[in-house]
C-alpha atoms as a PDB file:
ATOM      1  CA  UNK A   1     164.995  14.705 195.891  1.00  0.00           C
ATOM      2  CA  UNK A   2     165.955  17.183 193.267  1.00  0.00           C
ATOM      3  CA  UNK A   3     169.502  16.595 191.261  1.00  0.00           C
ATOM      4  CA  UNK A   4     171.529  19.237 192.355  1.00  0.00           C
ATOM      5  CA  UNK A   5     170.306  18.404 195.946  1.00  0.00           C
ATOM      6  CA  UNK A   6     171.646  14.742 195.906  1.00  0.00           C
ATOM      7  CA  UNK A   7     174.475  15.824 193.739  1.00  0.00           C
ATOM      8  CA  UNK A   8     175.667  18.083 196.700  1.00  0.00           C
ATOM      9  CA  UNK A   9     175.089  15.685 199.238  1.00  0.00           C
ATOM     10  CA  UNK A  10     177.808  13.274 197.225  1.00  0.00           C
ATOM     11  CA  UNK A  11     180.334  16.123 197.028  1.00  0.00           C
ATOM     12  CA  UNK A  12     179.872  17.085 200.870  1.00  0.00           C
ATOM     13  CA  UNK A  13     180.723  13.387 200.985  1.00  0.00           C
ATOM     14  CA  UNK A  14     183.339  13.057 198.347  1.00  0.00           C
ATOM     15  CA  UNK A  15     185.434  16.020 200.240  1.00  0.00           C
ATOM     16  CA  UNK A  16     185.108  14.811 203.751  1.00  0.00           C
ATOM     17  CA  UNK A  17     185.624  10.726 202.800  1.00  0.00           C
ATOM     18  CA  UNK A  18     187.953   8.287 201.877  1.00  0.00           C
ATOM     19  CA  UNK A  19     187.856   9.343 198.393  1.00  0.00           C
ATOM     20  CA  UNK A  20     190.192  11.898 198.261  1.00  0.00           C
ATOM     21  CA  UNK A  21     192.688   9.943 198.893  1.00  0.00           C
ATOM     22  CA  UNK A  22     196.500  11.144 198.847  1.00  0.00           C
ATOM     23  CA  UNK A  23     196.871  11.711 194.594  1.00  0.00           C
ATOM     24  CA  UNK A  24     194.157  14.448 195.121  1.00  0.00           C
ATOM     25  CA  UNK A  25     195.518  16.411 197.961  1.00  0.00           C
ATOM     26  CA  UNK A  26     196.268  20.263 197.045  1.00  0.00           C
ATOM     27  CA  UNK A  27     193.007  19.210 194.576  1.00  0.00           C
ATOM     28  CA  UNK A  28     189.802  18.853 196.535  1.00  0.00           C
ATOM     29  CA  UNK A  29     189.642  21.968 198.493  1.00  0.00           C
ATOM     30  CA  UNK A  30     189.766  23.963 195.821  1.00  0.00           C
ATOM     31  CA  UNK A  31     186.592  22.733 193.732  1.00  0.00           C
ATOM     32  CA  UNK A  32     184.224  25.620 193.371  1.00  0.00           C
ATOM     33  CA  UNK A  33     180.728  25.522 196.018  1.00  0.00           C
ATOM     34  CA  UNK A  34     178.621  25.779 192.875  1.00  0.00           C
ATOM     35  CA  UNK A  35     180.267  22.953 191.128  1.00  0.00           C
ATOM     36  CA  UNK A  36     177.506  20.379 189.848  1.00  0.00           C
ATOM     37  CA  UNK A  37     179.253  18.253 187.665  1.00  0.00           C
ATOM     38  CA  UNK A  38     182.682  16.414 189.011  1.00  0.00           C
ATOM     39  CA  UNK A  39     184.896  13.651 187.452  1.00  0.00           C
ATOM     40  CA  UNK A  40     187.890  12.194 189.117  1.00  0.00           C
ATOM     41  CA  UNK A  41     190.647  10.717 186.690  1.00  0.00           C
ATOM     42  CA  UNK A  42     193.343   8.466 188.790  1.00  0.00           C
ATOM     43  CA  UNK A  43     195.650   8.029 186.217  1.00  0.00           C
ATOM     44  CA  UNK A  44     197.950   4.984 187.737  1.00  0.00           C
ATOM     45  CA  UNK A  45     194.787   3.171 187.894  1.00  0.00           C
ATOM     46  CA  UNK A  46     193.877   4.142 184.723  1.00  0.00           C
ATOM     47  CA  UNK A  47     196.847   3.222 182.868  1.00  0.00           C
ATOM     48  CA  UNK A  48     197.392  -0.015 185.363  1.00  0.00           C
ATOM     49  CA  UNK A  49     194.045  -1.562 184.283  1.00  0.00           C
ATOM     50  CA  UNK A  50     193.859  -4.999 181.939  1.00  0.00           C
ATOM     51  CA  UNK A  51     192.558  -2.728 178.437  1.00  0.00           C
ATOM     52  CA  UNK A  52     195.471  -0.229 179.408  1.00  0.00           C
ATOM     53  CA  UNK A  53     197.649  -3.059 179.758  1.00  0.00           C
ATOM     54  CA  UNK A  54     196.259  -5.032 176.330  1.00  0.00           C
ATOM     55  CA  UNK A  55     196.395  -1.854 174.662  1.00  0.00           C
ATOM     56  CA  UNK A  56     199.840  -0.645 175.522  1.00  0.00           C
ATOM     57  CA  UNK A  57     198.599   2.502 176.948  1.00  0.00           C
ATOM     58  CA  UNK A  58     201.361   3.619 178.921  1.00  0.00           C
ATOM     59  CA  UNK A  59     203.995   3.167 175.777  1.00  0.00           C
ATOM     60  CA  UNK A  60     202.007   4.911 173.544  1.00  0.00           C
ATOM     61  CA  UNK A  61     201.113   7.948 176.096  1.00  0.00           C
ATOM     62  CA  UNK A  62     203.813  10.379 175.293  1.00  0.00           C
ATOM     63  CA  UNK A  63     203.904   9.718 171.463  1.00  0.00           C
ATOM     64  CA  UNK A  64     200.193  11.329 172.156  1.00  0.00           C
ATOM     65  CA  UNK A  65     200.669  13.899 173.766  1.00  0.00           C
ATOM     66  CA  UNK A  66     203.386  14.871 171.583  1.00  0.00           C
ATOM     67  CA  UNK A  67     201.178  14.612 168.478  1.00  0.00           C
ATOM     68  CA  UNK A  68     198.444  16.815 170.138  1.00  0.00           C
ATOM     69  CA  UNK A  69     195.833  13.535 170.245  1.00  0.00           C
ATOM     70  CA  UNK A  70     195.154  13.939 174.258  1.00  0.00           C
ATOM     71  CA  UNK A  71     195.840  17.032 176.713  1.00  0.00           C
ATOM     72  CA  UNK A  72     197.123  15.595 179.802  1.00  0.00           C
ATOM     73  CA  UNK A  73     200.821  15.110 179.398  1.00  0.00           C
ATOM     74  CA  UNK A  74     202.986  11.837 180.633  1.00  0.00           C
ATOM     75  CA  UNK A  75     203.693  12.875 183.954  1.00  0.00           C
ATOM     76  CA  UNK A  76     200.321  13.854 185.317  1.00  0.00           C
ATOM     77  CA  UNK A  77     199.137  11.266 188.385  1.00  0.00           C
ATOM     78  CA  UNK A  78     195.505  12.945 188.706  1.00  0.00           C
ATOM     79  CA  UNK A  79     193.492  14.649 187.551  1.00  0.00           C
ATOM     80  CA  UNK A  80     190.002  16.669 188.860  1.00  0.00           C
ATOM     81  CA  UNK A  81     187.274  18.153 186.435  1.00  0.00           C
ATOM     82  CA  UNK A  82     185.040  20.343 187.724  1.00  0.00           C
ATOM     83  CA  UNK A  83     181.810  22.105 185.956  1.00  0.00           C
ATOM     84  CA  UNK A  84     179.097  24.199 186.136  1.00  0.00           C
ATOM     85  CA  UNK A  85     176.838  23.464 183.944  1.00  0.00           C
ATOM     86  CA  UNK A  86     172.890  24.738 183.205  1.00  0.00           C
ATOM     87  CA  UNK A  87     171.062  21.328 183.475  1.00  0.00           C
ATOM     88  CA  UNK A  88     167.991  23.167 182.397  1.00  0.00           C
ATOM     89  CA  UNK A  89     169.660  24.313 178.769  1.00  0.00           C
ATOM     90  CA  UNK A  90     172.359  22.003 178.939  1.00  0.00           C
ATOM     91  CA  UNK A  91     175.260  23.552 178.535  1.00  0.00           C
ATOM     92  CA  UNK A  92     178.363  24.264 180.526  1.00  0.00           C
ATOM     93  CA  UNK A  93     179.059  28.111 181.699  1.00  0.00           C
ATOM     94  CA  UNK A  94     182.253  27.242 183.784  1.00  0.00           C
ATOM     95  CA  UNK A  95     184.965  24.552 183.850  1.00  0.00           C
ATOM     96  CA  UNK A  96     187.998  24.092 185.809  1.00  0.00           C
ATOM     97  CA  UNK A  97     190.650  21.283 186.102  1.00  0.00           C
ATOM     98  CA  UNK A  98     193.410  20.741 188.263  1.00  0.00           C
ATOM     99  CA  UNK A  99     196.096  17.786 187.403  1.00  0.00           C
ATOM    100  CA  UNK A 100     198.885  17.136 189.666  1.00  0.00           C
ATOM    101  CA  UNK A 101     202.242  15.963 188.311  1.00  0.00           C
ATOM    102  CA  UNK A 102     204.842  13.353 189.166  1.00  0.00           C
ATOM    103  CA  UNK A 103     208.034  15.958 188.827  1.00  0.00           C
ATOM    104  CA  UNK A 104     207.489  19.994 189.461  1.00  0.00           C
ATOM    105  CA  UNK A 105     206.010  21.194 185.691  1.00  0.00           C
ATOM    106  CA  UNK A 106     206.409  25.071 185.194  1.00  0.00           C
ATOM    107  CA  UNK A 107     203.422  26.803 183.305  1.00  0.00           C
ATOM    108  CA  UNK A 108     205.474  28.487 181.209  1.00  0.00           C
ATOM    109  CA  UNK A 109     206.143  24.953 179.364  1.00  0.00           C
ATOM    110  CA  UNK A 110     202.505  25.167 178.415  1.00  0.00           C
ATOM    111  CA  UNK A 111     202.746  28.558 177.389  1.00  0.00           C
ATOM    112  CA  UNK A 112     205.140  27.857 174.725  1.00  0.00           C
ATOM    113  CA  UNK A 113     203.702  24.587 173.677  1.00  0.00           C
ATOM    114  CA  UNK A 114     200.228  26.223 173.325  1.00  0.00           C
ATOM    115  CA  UNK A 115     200.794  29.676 172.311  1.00  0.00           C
ATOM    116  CA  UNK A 116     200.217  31.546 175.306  1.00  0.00           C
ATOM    117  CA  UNK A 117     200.570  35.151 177.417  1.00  0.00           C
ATOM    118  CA  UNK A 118     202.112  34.895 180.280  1.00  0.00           C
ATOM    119  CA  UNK A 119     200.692  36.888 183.468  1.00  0.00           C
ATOM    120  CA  UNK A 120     199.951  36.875 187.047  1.00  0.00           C
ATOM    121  CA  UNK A 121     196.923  36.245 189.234  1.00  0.00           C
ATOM    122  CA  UNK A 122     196.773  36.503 192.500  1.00  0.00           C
ATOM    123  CA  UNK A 123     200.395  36.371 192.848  1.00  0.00           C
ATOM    124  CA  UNK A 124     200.791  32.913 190.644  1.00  0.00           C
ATOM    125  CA  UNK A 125     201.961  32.688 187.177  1.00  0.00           C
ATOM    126  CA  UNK A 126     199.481  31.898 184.791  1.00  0.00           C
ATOM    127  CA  UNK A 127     199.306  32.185 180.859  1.00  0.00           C
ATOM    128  CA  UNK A 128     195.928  33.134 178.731  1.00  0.00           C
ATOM    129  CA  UNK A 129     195.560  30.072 176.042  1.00  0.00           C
ATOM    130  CA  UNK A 130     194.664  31.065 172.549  1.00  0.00           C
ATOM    131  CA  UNK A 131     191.465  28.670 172.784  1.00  0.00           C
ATOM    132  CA  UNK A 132     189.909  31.331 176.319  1.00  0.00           C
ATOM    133  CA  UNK A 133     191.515  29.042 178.930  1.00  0.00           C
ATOM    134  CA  UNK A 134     193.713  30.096 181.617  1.00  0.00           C
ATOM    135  CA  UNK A 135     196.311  27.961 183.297  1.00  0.00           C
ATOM    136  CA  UNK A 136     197.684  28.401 186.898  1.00  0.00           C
ATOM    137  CA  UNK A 137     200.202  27.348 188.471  1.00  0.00           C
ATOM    138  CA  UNK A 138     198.918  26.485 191.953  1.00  0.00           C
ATOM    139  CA  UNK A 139     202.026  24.316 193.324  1.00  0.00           C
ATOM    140  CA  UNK A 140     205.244  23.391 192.007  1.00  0.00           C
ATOM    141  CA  UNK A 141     203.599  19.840 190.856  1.00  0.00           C
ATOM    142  CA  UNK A 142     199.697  21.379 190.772  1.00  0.00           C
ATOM    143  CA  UNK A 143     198.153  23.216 187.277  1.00  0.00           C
ATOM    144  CA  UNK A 144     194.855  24.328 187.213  1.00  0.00           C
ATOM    145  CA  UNK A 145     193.009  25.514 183.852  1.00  0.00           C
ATOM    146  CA  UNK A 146     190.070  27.686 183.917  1.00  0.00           C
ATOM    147  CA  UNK A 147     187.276  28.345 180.666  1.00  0.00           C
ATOM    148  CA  UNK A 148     186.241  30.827 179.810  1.00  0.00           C
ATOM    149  CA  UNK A 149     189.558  32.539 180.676  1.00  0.00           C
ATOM    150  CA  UNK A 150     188.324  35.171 182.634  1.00  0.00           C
ATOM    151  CA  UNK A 151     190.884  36.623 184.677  1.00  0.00           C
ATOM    152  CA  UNK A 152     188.618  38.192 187.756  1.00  0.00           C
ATOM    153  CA  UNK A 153     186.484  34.584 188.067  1.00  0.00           C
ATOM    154  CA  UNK A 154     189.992  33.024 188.163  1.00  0.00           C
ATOM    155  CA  UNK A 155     191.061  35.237 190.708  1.00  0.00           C
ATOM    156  CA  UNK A 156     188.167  35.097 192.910  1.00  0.00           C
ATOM    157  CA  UNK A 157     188.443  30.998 192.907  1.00  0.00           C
ATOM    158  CA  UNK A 158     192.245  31.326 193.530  1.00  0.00           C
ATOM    159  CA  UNK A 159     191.143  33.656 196.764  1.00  0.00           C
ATOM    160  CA  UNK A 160     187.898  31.780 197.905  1.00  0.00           C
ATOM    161  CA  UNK A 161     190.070  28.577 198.069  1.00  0.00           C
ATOM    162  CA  UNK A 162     193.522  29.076 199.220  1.00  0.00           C
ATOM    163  CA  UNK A 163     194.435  28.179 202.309  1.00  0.00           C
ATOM    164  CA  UNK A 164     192.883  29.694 205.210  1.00  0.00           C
ATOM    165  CA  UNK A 165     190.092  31.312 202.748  1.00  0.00           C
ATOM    166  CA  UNK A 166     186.157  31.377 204.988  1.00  0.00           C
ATOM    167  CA  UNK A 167     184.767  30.124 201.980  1.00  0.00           C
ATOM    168  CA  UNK A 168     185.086  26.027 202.337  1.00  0.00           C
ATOM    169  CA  UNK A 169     182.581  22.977 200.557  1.00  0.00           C
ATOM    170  CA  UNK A 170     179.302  22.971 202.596  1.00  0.00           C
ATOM    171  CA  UNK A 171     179.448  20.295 205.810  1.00  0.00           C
END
């Protein structure tokens, strides 16, 4: 059975299962069909387990983020990655993550902290990053970022997955 075949039949699974539990709802609907590589980031578990815990993870989180050393900031709960990627040449021609926060975050904090435009797709703020990323603001608590930032692929995701869109994950 060919890679992308199995790696389909795990995110048919993945969407319908267990595994998608509560920290990824607003999350898992909206991971693109042609999505072929997927990582799931549960940060309480993350920062709960023993090397986080030996470490001092959690204390030393927001002096990080602050200092620019890791991207996902101290109130984040989960996170999803999502990528297409050309397994044949090996390189990735789409990526998208969505992190949900504790407390309501506005985009426009990342605008300023990062340099960005501010605009609007679909009817939800979003700013254009210096570095071609997008950020959206999909829910009060929900960002997504997009790469490359281009504004009609991020506006035909936002469409293809909002609520009541046809276009679902494959049964």
């Amino acid at each position: 059975m060919n890679r992308l075949v199995r790696f389909a039949i795990l995110l048919s699974i993945f969407a319908t299962s267990g595994v998608c539990s509560a920290q990824y709802e607003g999350m898992k609907y909206r991971i693109p069909q042609d999505t072929n590589m997927l990582v799931l980031i549960d940060l309480h578990k993350m920062f709960g387990s023993p090397v986080a815990n030996r470490e001092r993870w959690m204390a030393r989180r927001k002096a990080a983020f602050d200092a620019g050393m890791i991207a996902i900031p101290p109130g984040a709960e989960a996170v999803i990655l999502a990528a297409r990627t050309d397994l044949e040449y090996h390189k990735t021609v789409q990526e998208l993550g969505m992190m949900k926060m504790h407390n309501d975050y506005n985009v426009t904090e990342v605008a300023t902290r990062y340099g960005g435009s501010m605009d609007n797709i679909e009817g939800r703020a979003a700013t254009r990053l210096p570095d071609d990323t997008y950020v959206v603001q999909l829910m009060d608590n929900l960002l997504a970022h997009a790469t490359p930032a281009n504004r009609q692929d991020v506006a035909r995701w936002l469409r293809s997955t909002d609520v009541g869109a046809t276009t679902k994950l494959p049964d």
